[in-house]
C-alpha atoms as a PDB file:
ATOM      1  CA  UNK A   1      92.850 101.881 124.939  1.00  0.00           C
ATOM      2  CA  UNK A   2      92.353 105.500 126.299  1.00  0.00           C
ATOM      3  CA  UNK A   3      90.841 108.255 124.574  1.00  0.00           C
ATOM      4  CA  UNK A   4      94.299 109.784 124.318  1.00  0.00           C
ATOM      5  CA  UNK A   5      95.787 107.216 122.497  1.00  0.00           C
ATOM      6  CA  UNK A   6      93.149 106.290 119.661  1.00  0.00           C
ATOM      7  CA  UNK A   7      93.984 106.924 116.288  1.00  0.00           C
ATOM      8  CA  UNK A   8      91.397 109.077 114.184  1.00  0.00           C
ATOM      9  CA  UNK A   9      90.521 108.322 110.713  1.00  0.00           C
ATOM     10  CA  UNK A  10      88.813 111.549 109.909  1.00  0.00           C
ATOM     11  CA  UNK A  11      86.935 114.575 111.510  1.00  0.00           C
ATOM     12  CA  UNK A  12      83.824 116.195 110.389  1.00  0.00           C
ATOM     13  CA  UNK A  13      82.357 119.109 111.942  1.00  0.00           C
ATOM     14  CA  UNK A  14      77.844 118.305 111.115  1.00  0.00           C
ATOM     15  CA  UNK A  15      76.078 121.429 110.903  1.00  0.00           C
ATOM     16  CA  UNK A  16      72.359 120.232 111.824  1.00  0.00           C
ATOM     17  CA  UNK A  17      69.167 121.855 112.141  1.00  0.00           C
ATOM     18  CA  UNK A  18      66.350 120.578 114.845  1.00  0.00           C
ATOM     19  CA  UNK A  19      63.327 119.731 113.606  1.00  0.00           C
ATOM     20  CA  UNK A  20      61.537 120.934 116.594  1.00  0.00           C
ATOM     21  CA  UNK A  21      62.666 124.592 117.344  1.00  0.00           C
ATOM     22  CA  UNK A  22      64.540 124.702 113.947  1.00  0.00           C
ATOM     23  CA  UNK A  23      67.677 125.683 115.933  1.00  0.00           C
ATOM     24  CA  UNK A  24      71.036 125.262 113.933  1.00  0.00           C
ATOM     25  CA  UNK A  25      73.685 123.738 115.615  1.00  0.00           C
ATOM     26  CA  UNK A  26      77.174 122.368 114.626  1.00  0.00           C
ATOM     27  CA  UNK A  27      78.922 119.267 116.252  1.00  0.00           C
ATOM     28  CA  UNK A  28      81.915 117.685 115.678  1.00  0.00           C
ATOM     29  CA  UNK A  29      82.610 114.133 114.782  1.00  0.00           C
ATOM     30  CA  UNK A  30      85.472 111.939 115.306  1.00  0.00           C
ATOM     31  CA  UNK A  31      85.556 108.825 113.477  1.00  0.00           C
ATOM     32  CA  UNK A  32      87.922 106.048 115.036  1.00  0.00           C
ATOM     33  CA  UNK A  33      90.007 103.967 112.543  1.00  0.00           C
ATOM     34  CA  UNK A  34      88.712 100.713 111.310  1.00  0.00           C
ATOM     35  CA  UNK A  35      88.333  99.120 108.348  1.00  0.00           C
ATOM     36  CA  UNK A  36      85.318 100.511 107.709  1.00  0.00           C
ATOM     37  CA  UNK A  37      85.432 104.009 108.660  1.00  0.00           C
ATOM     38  CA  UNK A  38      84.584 106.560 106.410  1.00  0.00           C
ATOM     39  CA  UNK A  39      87.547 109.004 105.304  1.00  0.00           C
ATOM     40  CA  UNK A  40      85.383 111.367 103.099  1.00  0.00           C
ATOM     41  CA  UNK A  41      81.967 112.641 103.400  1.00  0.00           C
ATOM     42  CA  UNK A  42      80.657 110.914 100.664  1.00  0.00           C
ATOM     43  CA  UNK A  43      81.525 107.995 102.747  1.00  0.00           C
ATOM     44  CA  UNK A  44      80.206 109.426 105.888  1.00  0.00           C
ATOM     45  CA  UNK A  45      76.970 109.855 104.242  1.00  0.00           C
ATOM     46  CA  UNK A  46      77.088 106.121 103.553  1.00  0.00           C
ATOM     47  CA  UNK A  47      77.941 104.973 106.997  1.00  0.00           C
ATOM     48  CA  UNK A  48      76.837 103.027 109.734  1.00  0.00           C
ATOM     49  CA  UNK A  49      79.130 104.908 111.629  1.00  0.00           C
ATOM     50  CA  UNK A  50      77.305 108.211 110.873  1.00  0.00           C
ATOM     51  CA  UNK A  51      73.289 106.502 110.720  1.00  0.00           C
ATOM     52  CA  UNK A  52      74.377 105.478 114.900  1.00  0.00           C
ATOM     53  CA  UNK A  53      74.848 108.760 116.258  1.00  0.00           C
ATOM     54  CA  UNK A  54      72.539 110.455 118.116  1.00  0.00           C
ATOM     55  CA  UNK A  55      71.227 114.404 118.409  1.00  0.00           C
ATOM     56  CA  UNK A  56      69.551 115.745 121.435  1.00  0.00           C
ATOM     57  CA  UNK A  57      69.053 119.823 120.655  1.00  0.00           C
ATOM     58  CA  UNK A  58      70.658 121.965 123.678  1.00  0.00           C
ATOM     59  CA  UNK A  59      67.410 123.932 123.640  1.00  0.00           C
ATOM     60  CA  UNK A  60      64.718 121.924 123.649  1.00  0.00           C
ATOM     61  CA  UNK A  61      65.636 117.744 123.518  1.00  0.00           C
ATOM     62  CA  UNK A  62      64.584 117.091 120.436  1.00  0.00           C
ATOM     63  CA  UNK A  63      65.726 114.106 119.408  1.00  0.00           C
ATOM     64  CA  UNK A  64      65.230 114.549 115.422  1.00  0.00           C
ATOM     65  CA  UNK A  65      67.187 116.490 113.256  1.00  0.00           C
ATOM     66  CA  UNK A  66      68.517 116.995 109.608  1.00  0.00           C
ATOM     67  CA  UNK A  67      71.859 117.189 108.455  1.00  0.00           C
ATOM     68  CA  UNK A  68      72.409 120.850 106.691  1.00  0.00           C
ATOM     69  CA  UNK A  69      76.107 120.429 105.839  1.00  0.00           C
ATOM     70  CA  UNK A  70      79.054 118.856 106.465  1.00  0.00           C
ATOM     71  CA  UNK A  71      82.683 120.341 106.377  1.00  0.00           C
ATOM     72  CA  UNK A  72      85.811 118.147 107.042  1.00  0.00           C
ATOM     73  CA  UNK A  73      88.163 118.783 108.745  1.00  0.00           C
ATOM     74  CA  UNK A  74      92.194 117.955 109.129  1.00  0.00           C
ATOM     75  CA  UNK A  75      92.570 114.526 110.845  1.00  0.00           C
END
C-alpha cells in the first residue's frame, strides 16, 4: 500500500523541547489505522505507537527530548 492511499486514524502535531540545546520544536504525527491506534491524546500518551518514535533536534542531534504539548489535529 502507498503512502497515498493509507488511511489515517488521527494527527497530532508534538511540540517538544531538546534536552540538549533546549530548542523547541513542533512535529507532526500521523498515526495509521489499526486496531490499536490511538484516536485521542490521552491515548497517544498511552501508546506504543507514540513510546517508538524517534527525535533527532535539527540543531544539534540530540537524540533526547520531552514532550511540552500536544494539539490534535483534524484527521
Amino acid at each position: 500500500m502507498s503512502d497515498d492511499t493509507r488511511i489515517i486514524a488521527a494527527r497530532f502535531t508534538l511540540f517538544v523541547r531538546c534536552a540538549n540545546c533546549l530548542r523547541d520544536t513542533k512535529r507532526c504525527l500521523e498515526v495509521p489505522q489499526a486496531d490499536d491506534a490511538p484516536s485521542d491524546i490521552d491515548e497517544l500518551l498511552d501508546s506504543a505507537y507514540l513510546a517508538g518514535q524517534r527525535f533527532a533536534c535539527t540543531q544539534c542531534d540530540s537524540s533526547i527530548a520531552t514532550i511540552v504539548g500536544i494539539k490534535q489535529n483534524a484527521a
